[in-house]
N, C-alpha and C. Protein backbone atom coordinates (compact mmCIF):
# COMPACT_ATOMS: atom_id res chain seq x y z
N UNK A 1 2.84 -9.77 3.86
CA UNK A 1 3.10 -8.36 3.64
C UNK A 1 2.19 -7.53 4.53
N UNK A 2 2.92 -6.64 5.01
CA UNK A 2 1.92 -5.58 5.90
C UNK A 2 1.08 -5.05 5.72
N UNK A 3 -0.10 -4.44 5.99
CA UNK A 3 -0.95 -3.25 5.39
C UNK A 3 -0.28 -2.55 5.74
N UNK A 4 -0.95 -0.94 4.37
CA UNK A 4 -0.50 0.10 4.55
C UNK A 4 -1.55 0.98 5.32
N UNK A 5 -0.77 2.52 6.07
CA UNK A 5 -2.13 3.23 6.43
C UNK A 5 -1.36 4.41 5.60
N UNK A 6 -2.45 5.47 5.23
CA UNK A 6 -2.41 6.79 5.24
C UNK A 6 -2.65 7.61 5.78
N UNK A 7 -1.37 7.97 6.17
CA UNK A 7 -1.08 9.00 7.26
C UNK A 7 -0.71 10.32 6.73
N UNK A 8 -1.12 11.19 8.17
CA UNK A 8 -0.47 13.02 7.83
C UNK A 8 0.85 12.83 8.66
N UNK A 9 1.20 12.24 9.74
CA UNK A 9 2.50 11.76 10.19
C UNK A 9 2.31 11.39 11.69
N UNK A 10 3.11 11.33 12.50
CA UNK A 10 3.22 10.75 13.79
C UNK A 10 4.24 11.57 14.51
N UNK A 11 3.87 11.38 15.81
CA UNK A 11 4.35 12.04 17.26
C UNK A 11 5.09 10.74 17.85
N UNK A 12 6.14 10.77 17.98
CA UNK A 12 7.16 9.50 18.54
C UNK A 12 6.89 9.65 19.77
N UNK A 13 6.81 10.59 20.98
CA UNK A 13 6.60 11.14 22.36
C UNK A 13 5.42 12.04 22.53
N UNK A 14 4.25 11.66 23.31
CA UNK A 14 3.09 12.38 23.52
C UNK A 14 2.67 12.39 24.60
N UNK A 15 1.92 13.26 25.66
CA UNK A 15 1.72 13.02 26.89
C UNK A 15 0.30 13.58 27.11
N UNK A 16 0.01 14.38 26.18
CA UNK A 16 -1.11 15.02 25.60
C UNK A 16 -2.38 14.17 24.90
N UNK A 17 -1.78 13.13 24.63
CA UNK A 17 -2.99 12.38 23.59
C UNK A 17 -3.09 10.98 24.06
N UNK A 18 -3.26 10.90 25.45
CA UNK A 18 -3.63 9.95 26.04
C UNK A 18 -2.98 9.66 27.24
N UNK A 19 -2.96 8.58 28.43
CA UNK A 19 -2.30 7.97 29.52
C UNK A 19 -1.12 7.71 29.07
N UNK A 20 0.21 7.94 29.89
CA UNK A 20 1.54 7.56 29.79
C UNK A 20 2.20 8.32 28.56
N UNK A 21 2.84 7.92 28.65
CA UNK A 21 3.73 8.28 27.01
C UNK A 21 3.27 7.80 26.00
N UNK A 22 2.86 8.10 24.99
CA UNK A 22 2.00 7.95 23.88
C UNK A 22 2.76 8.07 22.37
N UNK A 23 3.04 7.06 21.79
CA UNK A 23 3.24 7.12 20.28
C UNK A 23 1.92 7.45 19.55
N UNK A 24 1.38 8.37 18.72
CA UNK A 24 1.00 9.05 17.87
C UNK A 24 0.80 8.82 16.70
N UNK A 25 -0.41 8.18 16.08
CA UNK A 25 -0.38 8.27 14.63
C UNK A 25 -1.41 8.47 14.09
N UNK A 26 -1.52 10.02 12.94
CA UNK A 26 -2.71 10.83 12.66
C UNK A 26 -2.91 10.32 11.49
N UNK A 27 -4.04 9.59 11.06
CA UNK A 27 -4.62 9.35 10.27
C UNK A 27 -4.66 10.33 8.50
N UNK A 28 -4.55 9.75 7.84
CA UNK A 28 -5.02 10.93 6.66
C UNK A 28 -6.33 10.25 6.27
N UNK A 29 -6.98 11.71 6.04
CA UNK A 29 -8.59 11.54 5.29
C UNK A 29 -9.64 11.91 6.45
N UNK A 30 -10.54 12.56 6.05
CA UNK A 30 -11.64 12.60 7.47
C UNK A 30 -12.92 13.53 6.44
N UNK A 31 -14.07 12.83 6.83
CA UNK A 31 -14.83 13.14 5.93
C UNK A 31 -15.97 14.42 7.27
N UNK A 32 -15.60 14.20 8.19
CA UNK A 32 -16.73 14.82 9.21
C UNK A 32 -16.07 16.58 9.13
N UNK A 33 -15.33 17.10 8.41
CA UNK A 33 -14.62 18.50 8.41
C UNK A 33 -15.25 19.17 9.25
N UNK A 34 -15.16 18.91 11.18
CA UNK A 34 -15.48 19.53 11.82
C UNK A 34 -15.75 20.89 12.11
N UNK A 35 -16.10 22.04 12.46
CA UNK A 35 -15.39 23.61 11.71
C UNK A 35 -14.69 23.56 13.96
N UNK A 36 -13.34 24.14 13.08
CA UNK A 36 -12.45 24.67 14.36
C UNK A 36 -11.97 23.16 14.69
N UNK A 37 -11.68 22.33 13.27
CA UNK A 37 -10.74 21.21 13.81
C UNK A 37 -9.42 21.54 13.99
N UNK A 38 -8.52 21.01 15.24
CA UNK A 38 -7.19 21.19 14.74
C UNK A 38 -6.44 20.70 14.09
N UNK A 39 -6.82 20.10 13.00
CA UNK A 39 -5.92 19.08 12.16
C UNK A 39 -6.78 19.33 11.17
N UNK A 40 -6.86 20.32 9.95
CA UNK A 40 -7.57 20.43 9.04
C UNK A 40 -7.08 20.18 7.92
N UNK A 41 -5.48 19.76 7.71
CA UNK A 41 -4.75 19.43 7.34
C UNK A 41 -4.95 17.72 6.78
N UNK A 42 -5.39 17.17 7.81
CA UNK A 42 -5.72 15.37 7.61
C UNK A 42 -7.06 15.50 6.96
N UNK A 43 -7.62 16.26 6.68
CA UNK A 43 -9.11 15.90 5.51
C UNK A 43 -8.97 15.50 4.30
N UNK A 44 -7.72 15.77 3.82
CA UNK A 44 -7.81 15.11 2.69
C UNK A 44 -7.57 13.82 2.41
N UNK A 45 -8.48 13.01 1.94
CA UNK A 45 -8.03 11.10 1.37
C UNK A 45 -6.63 11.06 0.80
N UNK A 46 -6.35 12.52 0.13
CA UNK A 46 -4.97 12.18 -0.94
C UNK A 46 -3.82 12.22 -0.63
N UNK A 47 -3.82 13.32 0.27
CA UNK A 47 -2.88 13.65 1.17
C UNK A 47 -2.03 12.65 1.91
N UNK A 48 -1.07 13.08 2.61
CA UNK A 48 -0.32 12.13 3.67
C UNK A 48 0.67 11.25 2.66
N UNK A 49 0.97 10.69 3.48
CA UNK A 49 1.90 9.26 3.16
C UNK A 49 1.44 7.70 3.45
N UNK A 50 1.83 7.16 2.35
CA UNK A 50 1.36 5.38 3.04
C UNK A 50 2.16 5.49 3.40
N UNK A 51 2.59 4.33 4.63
CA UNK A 51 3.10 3.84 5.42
C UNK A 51 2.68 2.05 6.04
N UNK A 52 4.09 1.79 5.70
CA UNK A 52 3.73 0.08 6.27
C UNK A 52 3.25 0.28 7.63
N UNK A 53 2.56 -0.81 8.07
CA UNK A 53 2.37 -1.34 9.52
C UNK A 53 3.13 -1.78 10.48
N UNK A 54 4.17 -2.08 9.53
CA UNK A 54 5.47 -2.60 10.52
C UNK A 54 6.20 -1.88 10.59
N UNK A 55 6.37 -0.77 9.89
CA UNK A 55 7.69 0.40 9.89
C UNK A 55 7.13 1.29 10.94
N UNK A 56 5.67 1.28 11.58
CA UNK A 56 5.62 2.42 12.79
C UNK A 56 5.58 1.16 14.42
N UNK A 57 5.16 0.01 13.74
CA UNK A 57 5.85 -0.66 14.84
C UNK A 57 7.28 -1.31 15.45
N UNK A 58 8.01 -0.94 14.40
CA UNK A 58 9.28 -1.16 14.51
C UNK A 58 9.76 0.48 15.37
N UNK A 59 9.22 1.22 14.90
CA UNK A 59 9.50 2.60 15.10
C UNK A 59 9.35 2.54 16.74
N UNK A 60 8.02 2.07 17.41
CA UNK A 60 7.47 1.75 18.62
C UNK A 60 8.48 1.72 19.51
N UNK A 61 9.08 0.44 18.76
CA UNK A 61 9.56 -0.56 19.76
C UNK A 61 11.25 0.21 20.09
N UNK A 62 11.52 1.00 19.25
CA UNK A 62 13.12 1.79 19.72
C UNK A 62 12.99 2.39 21.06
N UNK A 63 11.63 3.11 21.60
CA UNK A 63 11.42 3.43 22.71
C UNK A 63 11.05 2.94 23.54
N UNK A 64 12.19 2.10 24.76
CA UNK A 64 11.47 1.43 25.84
C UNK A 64 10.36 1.84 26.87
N UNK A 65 9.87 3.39 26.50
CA UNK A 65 9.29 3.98 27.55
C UNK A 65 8.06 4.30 27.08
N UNK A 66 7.00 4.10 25.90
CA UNK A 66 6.09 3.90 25.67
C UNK A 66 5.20 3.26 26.29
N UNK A 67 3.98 3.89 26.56
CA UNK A 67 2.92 2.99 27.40
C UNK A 67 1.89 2.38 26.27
N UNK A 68 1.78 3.09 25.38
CA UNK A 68 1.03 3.17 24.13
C UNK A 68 0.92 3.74 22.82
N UNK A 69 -0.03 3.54 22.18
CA UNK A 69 -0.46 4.33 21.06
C UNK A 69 -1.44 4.68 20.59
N UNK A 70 -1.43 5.96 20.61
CA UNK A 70 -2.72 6.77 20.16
C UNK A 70 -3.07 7.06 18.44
N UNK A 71 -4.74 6.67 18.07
CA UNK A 71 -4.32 6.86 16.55
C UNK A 71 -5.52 7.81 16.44
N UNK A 72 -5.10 8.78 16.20
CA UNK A 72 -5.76 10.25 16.03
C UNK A 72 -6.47 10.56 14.22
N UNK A 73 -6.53 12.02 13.97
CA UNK A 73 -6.72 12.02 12.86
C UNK A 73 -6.39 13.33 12.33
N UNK A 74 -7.31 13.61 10.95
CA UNK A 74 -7.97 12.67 10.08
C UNK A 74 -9.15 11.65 10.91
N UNK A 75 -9.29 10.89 11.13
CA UNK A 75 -10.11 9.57 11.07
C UNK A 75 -10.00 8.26 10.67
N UNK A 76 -9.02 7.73 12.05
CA UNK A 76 -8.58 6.31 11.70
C UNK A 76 -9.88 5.07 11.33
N UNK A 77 -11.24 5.66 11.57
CA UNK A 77 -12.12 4.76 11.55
C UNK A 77 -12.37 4.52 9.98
N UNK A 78 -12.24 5.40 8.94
CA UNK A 78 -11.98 5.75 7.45
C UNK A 78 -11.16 4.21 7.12
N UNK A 79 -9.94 4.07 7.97
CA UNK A 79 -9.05 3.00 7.44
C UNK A 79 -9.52 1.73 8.06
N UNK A 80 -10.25 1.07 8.40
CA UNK A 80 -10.91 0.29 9.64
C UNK A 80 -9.82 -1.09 9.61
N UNK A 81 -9.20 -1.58 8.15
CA UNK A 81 -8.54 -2.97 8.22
C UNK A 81 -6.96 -2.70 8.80
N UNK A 82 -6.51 -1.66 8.18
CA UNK A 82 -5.07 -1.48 8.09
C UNK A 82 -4.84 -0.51 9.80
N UNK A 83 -5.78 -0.29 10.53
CA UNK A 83 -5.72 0.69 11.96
C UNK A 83 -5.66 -0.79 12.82
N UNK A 84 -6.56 -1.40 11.82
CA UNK A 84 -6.70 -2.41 12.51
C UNK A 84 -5.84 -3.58 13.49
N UNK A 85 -5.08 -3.68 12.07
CA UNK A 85 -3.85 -4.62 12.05
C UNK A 85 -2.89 -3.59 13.09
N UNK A 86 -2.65 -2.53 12.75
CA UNK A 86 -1.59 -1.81 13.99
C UNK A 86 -2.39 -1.63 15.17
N UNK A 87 -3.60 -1.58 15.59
CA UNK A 87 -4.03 -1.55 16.70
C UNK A 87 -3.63 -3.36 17.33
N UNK A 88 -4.12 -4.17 16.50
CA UNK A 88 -3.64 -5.82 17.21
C UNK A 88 -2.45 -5.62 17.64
N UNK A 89 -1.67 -5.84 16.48
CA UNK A 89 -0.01 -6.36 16.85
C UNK A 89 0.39 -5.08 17.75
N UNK A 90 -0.23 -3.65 17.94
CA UNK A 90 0.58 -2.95 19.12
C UNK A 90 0.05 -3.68 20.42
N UNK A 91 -1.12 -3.96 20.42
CA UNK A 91 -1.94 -4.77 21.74
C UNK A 91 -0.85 -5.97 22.23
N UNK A 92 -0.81 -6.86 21.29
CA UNK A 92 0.07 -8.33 21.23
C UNK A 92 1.65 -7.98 21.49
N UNK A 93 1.96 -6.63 21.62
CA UNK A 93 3.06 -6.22 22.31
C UNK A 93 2.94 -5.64 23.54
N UNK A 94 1.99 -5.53 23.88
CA UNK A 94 2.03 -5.22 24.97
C UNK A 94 1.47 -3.08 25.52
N UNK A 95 1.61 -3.01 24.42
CA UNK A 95 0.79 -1.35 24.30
C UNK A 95 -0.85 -1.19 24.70
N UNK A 96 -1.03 0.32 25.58
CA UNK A 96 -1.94 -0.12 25.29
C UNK A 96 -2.40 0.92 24.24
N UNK A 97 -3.74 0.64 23.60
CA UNK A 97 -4.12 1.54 22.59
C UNK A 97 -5.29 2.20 22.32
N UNK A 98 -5.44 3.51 22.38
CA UNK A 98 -6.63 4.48 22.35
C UNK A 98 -6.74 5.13 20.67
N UNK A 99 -8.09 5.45 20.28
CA UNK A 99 -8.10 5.89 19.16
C UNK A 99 -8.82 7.07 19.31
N UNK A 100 -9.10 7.96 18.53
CA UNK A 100 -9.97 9.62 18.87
C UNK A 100 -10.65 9.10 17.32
N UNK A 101 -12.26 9.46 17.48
CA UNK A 101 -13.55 9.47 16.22
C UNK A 101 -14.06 10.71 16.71
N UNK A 102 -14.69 10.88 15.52
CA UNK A 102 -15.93 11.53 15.11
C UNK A 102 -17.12 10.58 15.04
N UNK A 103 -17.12 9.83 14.65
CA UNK A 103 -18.42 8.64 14.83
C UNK A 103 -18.38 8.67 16.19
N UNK A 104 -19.96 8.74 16.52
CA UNK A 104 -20.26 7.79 17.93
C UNK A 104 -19.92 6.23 18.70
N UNK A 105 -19.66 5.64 19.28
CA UNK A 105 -19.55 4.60 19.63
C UNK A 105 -20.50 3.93 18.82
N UNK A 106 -21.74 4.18 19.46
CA UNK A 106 -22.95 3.69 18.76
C UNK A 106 -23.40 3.41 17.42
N UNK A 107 -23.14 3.84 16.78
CA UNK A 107 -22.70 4.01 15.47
C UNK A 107 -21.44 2.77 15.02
N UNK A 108 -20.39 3.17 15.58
CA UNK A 108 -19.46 1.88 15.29
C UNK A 108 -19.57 0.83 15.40
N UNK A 109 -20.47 0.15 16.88
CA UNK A 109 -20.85 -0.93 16.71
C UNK A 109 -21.67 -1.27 15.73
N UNK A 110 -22.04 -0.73 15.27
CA UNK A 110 -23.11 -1.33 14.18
C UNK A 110 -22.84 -1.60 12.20
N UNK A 111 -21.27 -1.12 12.74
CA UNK A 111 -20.54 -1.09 11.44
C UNK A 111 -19.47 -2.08 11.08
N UNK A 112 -20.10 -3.28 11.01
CA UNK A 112 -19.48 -4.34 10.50
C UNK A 112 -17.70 -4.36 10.01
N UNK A 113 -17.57 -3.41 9.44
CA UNK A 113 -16.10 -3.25 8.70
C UNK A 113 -15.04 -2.43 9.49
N UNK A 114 -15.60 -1.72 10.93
CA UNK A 114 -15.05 -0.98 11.57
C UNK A 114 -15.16 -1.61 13.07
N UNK A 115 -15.69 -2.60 12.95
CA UNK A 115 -15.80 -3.20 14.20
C UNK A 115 -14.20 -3.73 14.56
N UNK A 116 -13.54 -4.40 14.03
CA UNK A 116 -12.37 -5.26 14.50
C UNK A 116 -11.11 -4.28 15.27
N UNK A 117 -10.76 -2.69 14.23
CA UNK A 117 -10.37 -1.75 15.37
C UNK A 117 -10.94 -1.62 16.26
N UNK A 118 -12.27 -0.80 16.43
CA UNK A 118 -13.32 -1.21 18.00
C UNK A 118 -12.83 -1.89 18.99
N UNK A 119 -12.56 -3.30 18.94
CA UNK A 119 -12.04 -4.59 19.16
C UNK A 119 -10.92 -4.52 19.87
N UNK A 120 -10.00 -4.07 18.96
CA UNK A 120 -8.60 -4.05 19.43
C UNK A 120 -8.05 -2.29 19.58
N UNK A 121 -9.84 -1.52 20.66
CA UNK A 121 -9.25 -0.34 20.81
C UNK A 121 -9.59 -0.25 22.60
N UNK A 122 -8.62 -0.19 23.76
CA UNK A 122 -8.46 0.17 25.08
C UNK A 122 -9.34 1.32 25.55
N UNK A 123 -8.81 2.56 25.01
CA UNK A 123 -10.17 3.88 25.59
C UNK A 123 -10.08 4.68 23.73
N UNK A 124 -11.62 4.88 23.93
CA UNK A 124 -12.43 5.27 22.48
C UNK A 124 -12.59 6.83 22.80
N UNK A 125 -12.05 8.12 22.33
CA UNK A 125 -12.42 9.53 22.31
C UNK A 125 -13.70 9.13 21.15
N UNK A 126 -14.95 9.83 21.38
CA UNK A 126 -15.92 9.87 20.70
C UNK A 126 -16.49 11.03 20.31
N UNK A 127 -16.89 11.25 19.31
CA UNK A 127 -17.94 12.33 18.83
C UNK A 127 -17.12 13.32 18.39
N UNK A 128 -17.94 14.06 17.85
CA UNK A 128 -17.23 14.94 16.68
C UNK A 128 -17.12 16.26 17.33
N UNK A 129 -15.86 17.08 17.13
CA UNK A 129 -15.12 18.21 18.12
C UNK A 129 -16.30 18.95 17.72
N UNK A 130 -16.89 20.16 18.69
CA UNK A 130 -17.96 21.01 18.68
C UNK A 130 -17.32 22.15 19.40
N UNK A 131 -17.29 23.54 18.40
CA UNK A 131 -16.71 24.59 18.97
C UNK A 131 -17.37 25.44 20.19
N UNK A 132 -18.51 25.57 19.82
CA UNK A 132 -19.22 25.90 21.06
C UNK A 132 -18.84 25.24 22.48
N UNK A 133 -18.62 23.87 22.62
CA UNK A 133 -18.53 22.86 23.67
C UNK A 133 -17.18 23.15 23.63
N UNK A 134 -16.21 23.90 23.40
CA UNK A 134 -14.95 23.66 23.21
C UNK A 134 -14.34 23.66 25.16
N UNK A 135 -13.36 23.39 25.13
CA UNK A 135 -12.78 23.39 26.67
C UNK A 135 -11.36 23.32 26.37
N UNK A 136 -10.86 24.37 26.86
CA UNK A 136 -9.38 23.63 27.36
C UNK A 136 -8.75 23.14 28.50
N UNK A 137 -10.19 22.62 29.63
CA UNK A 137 -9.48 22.70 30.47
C UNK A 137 -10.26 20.58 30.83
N UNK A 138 -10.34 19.98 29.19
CA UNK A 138 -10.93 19.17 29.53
C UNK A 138 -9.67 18.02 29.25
N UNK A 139 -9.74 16.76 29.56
CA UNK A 139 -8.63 15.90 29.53
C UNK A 139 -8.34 15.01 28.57
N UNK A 140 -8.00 14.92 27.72
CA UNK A 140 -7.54 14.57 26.32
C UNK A 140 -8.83 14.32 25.24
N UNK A 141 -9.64 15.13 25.05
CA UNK A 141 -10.78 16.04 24.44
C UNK A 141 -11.12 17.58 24.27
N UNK A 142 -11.44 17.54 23.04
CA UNK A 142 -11.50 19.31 23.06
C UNK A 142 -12.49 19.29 23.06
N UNK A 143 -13.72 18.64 23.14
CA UNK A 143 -15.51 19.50 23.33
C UNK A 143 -15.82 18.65 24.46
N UNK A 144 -17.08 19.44 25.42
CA UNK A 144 -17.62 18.71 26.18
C UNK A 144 -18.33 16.87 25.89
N UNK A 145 -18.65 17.73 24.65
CA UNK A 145 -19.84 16.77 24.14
C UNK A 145 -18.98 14.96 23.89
N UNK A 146 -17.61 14.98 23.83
CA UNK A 146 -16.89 13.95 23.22
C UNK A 146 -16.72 13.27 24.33
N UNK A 147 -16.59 11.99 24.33
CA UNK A 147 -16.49 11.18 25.85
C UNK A 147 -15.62 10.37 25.56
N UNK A 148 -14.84 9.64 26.57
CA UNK A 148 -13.79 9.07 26.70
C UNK A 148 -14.17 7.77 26.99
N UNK A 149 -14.33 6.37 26.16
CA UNK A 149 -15.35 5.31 26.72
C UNK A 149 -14.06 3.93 26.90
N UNK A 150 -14.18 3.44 27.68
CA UNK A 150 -13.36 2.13 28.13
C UNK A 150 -14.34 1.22 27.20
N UNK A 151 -13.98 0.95 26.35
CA UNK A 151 -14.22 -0.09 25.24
C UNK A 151 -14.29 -1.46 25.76
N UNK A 152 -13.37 -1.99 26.47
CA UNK A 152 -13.40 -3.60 27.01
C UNK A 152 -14.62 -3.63 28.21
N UNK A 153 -14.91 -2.65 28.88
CA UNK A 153 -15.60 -2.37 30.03
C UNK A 153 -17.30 -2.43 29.19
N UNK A 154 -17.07 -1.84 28.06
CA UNK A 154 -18.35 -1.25 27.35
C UNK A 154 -18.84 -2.56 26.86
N UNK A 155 -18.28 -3.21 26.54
CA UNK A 155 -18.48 -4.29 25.76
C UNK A 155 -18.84 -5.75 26.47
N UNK A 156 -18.07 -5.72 27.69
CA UNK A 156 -18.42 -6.67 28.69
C UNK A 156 -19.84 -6.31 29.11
N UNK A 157 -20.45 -5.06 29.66
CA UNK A 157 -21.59 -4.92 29.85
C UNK A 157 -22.59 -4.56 29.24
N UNK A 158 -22.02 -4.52 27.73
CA UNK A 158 -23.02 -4.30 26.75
C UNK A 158 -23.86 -3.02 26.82
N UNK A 159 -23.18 -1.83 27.47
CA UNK A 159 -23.50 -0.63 27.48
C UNK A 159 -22.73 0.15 27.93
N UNK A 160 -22.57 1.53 27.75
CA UNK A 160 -21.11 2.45 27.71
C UNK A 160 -20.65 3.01 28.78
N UNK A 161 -19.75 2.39 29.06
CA UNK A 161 -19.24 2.99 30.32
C UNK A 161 -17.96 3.65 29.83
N UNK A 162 -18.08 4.98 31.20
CA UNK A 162 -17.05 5.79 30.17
C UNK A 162 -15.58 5.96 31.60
N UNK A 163 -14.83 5.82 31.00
CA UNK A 163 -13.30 5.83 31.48
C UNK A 163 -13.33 6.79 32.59
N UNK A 164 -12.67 6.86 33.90
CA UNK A 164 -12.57 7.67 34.77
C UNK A 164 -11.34 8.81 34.39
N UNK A 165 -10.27 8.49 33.51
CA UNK A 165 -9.47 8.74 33.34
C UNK A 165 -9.33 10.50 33.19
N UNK A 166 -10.67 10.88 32.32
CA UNK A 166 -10.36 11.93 31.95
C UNK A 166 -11.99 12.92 32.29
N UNK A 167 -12.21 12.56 33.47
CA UNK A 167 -13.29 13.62 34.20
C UNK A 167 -12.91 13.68 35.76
């Protein structure tokens, strides 16, 4: 049987929330209530909908033109087993897959139960949106302060290297 996640809902087509065409899925629950988040809506734990793991990868797969999937929030790091499992099996298809936190990288590694998304995450948005730092003219981040980190790169060298993608 699948895990479930709780979600506020999903973007089938995105071009905005990461490289290529991007399937979309916003997390419900987020405990960091940034001020001037745009999704203030996903803070609540209660909120949203479960949703199987296989019903948004089945969903995936109707579109041959997906490059990936992005799992936004809320705060998919909140769900760490069930992001988890849809971060693998989208990987093991061939997607690739980025997630957006409020936790630091740094921080995640050191969190045993949130490590295995980590794992099975391609490029990591980090740190928690800051209005002051705000930008719109920055590349799939709204504060300066948030960085865009190549996770497989980070991990091979055992220190953070951050994605060219979006500076």
């Amino acid at each position: 049987m699948s895990e479930k996640l709780r979600i506020a809902g999903v973007v089938k087509e995105s071009i905005v929330d990461g490289p290529g065409i991007r399937f979309v899925v916003f997390a419900q629950g987020c405990q960091h209530h940034c001020p001037g988040c745009h999704n203030p809506a996903t803070h609540d734990f209660n909120g949203g909908n479960l949703v199987a793991v296989e019903t948004i990868i089945a969903e995936m797969q109707k579109n041959p033109l997906l490059d990936g999937i992005t799992l936004s929030g809320g705060e998919p790091f909140e769900q760490p087993q069930a992001f988890c499992e849809l971060a693998r099996r989208s990987q093991a298809l061939g997607y690739h897959v980025m997630a957006y936190t409020g936790y630091s990288y740094e921080t995640l590694v050191t969190k045993k139960d949130q490590l295995g998304l980590l794992e099975h995450t391609d490029l990591l948005v980090d740190g928690k949106f800051e209005v002051a730092k705000k930008s719109l003219m920055l590349k799939f981040r709204g504060s300066r302060n948030q960085r865009i980190i190549d996770v497989n790169k980070s991990r091979y060298k055992n220190q953070i290297v951050l994605s060219e993608i979006g500076y």
